[in-house]
N, C-alpha and C. Protein backbone atom coordinates (compact mmCIF):
# COMPACT_ATOMS: atom_id res chain seq x y z
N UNK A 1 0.82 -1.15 0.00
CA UNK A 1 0.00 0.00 0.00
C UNK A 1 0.89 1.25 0.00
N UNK A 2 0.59 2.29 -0.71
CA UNK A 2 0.95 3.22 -0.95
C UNK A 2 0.69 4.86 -0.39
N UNK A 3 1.40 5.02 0.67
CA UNK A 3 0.56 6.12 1.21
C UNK A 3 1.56 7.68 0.67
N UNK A 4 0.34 8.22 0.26
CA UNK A 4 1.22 9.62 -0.51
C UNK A 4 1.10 10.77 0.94
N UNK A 5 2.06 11.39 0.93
CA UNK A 5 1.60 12.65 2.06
C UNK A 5 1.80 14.00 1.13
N UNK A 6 0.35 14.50 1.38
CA UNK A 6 -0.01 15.42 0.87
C UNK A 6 0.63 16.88 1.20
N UNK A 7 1.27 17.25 2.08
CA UNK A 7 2.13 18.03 2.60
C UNK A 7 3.18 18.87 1.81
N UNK A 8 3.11 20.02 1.75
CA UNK A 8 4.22 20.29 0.92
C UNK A 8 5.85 20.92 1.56
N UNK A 9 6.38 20.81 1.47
CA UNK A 9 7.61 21.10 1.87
C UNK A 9 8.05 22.14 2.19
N UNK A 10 8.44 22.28 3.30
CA UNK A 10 8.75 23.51 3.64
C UNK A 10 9.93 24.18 3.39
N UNK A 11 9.78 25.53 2.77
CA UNK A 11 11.32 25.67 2.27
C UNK A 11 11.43 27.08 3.14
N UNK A 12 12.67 27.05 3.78
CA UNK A 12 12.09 28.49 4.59
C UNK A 12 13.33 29.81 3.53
N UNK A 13 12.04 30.98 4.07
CA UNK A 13 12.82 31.73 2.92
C UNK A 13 13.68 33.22 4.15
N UNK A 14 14.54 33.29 3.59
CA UNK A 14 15.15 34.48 4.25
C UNK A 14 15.29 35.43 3.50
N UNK A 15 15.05 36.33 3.78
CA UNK A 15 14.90 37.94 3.52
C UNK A 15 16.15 38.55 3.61
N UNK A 16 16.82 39.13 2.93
CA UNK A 16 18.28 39.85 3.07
C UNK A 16 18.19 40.83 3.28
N UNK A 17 16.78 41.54 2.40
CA UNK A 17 17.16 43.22 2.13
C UNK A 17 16.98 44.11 3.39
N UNK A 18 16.05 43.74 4.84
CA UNK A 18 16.78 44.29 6.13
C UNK A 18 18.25 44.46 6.57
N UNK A 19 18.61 42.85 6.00
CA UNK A 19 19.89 43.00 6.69
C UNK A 19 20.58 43.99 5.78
N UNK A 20 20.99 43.95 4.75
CA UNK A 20 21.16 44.99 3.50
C UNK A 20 21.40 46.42 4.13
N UNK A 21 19.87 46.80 4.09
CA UNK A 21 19.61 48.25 4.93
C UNK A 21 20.15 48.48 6.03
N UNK A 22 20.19 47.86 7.14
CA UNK A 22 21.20 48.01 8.48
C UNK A 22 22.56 48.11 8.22
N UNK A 23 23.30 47.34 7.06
CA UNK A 23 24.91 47.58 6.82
C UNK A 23 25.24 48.73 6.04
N UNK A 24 24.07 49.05 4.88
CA UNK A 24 24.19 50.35 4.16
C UNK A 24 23.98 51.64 5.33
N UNK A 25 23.20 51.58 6.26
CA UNK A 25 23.03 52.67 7.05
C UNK A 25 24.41 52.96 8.18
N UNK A 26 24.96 51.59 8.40
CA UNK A 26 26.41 51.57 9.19
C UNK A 26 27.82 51.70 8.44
N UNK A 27 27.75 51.65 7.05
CA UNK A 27 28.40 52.06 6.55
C UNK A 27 28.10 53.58 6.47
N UNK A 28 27.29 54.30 6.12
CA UNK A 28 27.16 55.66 5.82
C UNK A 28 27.66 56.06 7.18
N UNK A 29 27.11 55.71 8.34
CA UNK A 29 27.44 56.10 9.69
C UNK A 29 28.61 55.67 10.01
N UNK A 30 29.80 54.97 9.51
CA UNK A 30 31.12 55.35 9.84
C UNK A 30 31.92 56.26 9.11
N UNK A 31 31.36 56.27 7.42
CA UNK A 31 31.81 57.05 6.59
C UNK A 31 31.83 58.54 7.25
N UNK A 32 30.72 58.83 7.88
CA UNK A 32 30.59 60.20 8.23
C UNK A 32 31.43 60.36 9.37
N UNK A 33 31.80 59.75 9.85
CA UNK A 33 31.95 59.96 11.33
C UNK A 33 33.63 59.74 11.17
N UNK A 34 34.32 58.98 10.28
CA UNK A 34 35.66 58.76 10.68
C UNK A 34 36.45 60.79 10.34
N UNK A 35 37.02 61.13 10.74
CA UNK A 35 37.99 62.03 10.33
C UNK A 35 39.52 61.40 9.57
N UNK A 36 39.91 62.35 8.58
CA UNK A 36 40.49 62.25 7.49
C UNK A 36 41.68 62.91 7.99
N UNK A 37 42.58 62.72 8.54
CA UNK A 37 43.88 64.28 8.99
C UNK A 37 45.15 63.23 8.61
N UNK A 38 46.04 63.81 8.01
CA UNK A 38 47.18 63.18 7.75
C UNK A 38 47.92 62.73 9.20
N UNK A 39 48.14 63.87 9.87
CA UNK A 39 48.47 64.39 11.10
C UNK A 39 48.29 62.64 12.06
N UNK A 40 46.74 62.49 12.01
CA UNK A 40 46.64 61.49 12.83
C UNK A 40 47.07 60.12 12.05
N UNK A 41 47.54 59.81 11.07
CA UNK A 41 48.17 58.94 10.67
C UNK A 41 49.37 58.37 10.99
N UNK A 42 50.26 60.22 10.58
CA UNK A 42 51.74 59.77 11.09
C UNK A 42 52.39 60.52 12.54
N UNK A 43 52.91 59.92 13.14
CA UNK A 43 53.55 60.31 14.56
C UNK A 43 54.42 60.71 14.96
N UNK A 44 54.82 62.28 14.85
CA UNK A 44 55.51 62.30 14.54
C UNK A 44 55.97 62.86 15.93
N UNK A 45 57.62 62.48 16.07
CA UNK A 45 58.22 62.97 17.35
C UNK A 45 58.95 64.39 17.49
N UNK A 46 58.81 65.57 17.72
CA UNK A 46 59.77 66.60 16.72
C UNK A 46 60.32 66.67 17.66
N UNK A 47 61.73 67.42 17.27
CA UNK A 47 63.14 67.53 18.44
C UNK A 47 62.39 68.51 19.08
N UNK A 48 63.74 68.88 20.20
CA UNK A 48 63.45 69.16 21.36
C UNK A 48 64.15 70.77 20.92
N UNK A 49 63.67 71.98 21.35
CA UNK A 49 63.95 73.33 21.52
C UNK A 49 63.66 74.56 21.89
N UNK A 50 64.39 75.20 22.86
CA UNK A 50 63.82 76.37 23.95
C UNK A 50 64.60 77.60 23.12
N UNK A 51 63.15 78.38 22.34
CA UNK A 51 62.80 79.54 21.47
C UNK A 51 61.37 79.95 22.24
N UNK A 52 61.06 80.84 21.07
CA UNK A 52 59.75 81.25 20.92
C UNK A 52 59.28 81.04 19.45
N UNK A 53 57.97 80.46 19.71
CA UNK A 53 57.41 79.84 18.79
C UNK A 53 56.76 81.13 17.76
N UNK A 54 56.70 80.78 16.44
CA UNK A 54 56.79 82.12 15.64
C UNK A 54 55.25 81.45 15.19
N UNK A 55 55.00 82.62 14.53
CA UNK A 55 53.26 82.74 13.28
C UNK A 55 53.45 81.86 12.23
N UNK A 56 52.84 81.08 12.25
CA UNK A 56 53.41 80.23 10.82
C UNK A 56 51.61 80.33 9.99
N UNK A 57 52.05 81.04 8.92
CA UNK A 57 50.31 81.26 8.22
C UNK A 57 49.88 79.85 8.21
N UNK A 58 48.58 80.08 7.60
CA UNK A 58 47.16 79.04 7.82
C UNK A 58 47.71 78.39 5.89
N UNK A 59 47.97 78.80 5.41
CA UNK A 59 48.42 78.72 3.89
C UNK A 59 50.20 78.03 3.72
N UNK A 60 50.95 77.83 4.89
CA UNK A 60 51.81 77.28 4.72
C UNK A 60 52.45 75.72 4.16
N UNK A 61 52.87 75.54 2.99
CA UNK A 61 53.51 74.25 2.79
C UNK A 61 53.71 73.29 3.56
N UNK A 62 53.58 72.21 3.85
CA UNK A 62 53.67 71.40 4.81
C UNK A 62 54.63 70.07 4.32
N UNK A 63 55.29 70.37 4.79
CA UNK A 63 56.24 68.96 4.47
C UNK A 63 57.06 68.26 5.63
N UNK A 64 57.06 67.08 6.22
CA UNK A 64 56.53 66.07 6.61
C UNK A 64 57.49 64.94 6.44
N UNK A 65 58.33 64.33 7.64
CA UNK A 65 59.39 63.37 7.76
C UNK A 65 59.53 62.62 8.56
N UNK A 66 59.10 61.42 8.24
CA UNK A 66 59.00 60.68 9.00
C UNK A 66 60.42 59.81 9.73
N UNK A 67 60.47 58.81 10.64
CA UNK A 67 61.68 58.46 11.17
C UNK A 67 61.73 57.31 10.18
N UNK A 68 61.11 56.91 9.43
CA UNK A 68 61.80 55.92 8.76
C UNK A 68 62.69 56.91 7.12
N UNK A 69 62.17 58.04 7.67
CA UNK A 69 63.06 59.35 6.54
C UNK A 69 62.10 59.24 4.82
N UNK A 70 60.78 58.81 4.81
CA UNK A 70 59.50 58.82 3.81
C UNK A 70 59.16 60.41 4.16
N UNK A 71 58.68 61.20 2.28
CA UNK A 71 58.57 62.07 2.70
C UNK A 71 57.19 62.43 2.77
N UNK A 72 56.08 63.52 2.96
CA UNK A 72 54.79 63.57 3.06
C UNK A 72 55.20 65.36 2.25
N UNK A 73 54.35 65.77 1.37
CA UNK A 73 54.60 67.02 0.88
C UNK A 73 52.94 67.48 1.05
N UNK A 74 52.44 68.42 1.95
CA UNK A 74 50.49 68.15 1.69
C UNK A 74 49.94 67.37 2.29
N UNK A 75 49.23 66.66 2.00
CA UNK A 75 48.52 65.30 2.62
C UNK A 75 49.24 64.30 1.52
N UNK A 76 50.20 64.18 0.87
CA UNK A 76 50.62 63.44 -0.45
C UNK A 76 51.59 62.47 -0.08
N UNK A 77 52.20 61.48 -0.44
CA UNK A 77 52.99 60.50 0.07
C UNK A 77 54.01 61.40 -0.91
N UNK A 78 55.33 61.33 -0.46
CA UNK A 78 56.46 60.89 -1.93
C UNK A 78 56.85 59.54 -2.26
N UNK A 79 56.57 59.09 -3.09
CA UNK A 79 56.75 57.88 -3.44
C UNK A 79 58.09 56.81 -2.89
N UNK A 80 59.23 58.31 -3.74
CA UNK A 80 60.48 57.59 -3.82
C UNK A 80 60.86 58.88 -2.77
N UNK A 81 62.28 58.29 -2.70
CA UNK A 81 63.07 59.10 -1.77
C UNK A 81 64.36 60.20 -1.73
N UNK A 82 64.23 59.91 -3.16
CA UNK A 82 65.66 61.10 -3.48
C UNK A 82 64.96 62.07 -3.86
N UNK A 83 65.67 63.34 -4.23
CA UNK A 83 65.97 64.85 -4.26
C UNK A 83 65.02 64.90 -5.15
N UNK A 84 65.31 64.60 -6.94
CA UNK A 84 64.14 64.86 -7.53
C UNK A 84 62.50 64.16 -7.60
N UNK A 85 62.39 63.41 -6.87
CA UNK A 85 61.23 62.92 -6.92
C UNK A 85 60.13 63.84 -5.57
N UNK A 86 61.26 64.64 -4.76
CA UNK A 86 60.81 65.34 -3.92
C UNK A 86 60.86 66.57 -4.02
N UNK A 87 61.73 66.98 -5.45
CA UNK A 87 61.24 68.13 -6.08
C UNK A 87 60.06 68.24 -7.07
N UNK A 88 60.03 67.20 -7.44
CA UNK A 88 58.29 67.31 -8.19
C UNK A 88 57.52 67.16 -7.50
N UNK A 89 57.06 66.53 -6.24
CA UNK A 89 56.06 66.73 -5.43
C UNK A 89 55.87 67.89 -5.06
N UNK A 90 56.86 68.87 -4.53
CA UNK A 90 56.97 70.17 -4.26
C UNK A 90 56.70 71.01 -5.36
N UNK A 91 56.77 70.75 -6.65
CA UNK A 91 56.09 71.30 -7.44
C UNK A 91 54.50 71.28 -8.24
N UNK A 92 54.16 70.06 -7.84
CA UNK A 92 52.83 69.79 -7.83
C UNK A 92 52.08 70.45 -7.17
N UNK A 93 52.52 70.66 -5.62
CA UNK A 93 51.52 70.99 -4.06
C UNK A 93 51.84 72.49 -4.42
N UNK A 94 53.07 72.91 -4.53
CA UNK A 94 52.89 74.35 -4.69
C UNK A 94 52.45 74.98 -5.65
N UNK A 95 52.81 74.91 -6.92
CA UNK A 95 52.81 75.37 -8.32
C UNK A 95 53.91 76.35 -7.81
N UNK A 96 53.22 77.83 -8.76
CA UNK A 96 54.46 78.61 -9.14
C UNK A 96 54.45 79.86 -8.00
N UNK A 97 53.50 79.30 -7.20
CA UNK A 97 54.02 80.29 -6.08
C UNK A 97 54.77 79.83 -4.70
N UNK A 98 56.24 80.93 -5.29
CA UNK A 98 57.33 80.95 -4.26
C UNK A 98 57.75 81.39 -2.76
N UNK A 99 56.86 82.35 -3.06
CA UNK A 99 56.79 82.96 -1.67
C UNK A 99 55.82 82.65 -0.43
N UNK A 100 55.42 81.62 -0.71
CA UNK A 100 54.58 80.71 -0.20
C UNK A 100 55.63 80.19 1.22
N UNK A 101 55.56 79.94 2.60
CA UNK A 101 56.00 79.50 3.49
C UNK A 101 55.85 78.15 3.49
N UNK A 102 57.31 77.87 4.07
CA UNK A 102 56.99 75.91 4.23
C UNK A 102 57.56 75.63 5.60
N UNK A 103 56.78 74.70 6.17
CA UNK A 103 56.95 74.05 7.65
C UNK A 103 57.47 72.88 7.24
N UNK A 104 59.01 72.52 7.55
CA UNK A 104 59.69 71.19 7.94
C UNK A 104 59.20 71.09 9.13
N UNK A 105 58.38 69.43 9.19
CA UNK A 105 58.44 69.02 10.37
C UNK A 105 58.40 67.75 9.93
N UNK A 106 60.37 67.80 10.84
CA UNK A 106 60.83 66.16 10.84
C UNK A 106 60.94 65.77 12.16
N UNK A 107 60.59 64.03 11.99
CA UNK A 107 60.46 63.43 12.92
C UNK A 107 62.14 63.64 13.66
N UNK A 108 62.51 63.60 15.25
CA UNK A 108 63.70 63.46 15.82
C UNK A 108 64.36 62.27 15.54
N UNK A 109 63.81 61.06 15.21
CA UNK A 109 64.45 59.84 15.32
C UNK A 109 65.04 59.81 13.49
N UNK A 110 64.74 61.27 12.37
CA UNK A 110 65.06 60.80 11.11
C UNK A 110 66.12 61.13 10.94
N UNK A 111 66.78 60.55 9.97
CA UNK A 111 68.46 60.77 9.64
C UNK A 111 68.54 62.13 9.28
N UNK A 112 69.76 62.40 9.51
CA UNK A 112 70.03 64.06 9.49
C UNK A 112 69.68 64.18 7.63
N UNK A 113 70.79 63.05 6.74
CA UNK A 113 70.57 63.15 5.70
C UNK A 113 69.13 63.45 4.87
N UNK A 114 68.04 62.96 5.66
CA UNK A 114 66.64 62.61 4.91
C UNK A 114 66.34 64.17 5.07
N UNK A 115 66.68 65.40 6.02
CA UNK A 115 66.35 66.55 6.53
C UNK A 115 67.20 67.21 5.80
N UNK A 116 68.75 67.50 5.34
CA UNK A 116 69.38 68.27 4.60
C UNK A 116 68.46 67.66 3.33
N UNK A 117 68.04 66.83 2.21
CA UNK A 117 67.66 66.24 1.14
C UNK A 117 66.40 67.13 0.96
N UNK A 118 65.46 67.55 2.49
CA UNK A 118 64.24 68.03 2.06
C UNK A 118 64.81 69.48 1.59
N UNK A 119 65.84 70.47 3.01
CA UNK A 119 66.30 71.63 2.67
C UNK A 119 66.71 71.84 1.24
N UNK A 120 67.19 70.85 1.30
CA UNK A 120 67.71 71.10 -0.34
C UNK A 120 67.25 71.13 -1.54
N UNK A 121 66.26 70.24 -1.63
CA UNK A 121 65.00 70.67 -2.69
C UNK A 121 64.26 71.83 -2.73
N UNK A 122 63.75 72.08 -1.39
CA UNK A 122 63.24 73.64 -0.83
C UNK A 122 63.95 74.32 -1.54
N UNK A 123 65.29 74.51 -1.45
CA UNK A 123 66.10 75.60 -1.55
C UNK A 123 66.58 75.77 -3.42
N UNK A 124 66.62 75.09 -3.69
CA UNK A 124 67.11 74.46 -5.17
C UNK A 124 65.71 75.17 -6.20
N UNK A 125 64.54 75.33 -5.44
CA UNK A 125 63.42 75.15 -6.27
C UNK A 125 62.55 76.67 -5.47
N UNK A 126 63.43 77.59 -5.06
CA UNK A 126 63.20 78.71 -4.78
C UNK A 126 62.73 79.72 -3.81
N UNK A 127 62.25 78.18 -2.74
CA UNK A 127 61.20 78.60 -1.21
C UNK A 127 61.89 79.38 -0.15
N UNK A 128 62.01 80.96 -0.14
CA UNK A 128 62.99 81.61 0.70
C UNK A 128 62.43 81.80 2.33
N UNK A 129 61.15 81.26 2.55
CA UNK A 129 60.65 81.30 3.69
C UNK A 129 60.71 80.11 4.22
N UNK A 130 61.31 79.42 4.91
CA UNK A 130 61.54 77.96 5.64
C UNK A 130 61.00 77.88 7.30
N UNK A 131 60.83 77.91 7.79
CA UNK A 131 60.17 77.24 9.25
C UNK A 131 60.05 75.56 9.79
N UNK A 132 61.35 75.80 10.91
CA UNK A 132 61.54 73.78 11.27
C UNK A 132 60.85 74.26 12.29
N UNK A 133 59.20 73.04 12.54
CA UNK A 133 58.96 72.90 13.89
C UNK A 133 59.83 72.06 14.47
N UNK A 134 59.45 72.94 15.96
CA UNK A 134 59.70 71.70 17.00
C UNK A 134 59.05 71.68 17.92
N UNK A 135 59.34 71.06 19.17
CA UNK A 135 58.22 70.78 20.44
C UNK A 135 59.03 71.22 21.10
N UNK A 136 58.25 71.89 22.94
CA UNK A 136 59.34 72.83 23.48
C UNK A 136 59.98 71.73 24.60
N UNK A 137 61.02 72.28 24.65
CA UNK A 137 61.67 71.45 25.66
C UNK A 137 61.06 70.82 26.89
N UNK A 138 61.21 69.87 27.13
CA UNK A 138 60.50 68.94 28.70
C UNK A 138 61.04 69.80 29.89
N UNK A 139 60.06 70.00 30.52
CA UNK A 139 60.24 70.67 31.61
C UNK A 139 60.67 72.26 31.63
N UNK A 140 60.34 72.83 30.85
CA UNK A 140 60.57 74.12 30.77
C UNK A 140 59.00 74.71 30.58
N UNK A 141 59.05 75.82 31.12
CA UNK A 141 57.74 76.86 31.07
C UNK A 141 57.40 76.55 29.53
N UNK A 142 55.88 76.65 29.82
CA UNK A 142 54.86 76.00 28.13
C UNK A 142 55.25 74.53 27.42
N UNK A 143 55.60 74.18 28.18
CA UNK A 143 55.91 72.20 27.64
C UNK A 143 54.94 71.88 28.00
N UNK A 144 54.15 70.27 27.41
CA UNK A 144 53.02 69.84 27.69
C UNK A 144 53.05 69.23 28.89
N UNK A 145 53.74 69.30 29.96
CA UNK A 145 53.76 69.20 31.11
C UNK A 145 53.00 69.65 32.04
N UNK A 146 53.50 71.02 32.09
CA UNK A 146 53.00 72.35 31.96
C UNK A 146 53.92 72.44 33.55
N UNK A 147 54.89 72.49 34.02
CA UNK A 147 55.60 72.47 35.11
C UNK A 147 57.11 73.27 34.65
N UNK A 148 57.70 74.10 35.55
CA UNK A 148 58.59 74.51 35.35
C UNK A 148 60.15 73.48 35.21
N UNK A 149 60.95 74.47 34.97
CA UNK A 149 61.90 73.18 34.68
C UNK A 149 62.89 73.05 36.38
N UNK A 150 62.82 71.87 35.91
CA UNK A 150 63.62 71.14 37.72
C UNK A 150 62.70 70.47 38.48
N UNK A 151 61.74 71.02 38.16
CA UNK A 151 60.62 70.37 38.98
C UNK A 151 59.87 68.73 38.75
N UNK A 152 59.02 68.57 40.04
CA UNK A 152 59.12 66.80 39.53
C UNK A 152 57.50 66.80 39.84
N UNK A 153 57.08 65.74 39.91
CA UNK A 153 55.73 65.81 40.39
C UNK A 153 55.37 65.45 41.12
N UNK A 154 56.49 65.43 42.32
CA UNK A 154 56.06 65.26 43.79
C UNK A 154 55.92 66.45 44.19
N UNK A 155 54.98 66.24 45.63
CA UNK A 155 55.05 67.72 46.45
C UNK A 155 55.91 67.70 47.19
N UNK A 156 56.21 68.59 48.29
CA UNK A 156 57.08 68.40 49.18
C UNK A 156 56.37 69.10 50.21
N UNK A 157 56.34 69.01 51.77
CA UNK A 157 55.85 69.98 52.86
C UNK A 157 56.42 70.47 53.78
């Protein structure tokens, strides 16, 4: 005897396009939300020096050395690492204006060489306004300390 079951099979169905919509909406919501700064990319350590810190315009060149001695011209990588490949970047970011100010800021841990190589393109390619940051000395008045120098961070009574 032959018994048929009339039943049909259950096929279960899943729905994607919620899930879809929840990853498209978390993608848009990190897109918006991450910040873009070169700055927070690379880390940079700058030497140590007790001056007074000068005006450096809002329009200044920015060029950028890292301790492995890679250069950054802008927000721009330099690819390669010698003189002219870091004089065409410098001519890209700037164009033809010279009188334009540029901020070296090299890392402390980069070879002296990778820092004369940037001066020297600077200089070769006409930029008479130069500015090296640095960070102010540890323990001196206005360091991120914020403590005079000699001092420790114990009290004493």
């Amino acid at each position: 005897m032959r018994i048929q079951d009339h039943r049909q099979d259950d096929n279960p169905d899943i729905n994607l396009i919620p899930l879809i919509d929840v990853m498209l909406v978390l993608l848009i919501f990190f897109v918006i939300t991450t910040t873009f700064d070169a700055r927070s990319v690379l880390k940079l350590e700058l030497p140590r020096a007790d001056g007074q810190p000068a005006e450096v315009q809002a329009k200044a060149l920015s060029v950028l050395i890292n301790a492995q001695g890679r250069y950054f011209v802008g927000d721009r990588e330099v690819l390669r690492t010698d003189l002219e490949s870091l004089k065409q970047s410098l001519r890209d970011v700037a164009g033809d204006d010279r009188n334009r100010p540029v901020l070296l800021r090299a890392d402390a841990r980069t070879q002296h060489q990778a820092v004369v190589t940037a001066l020297d393109a600077i200089g070769q390619l006409g930029f008479h306004r130069v500015a090296i940051a640095t960070a102010p000395e540890a323990g001196k008045p206005g360091s991120p300390t914020g403590q005079p120098a000699g001092a420790s961070g114990a009290t004493t009574q």
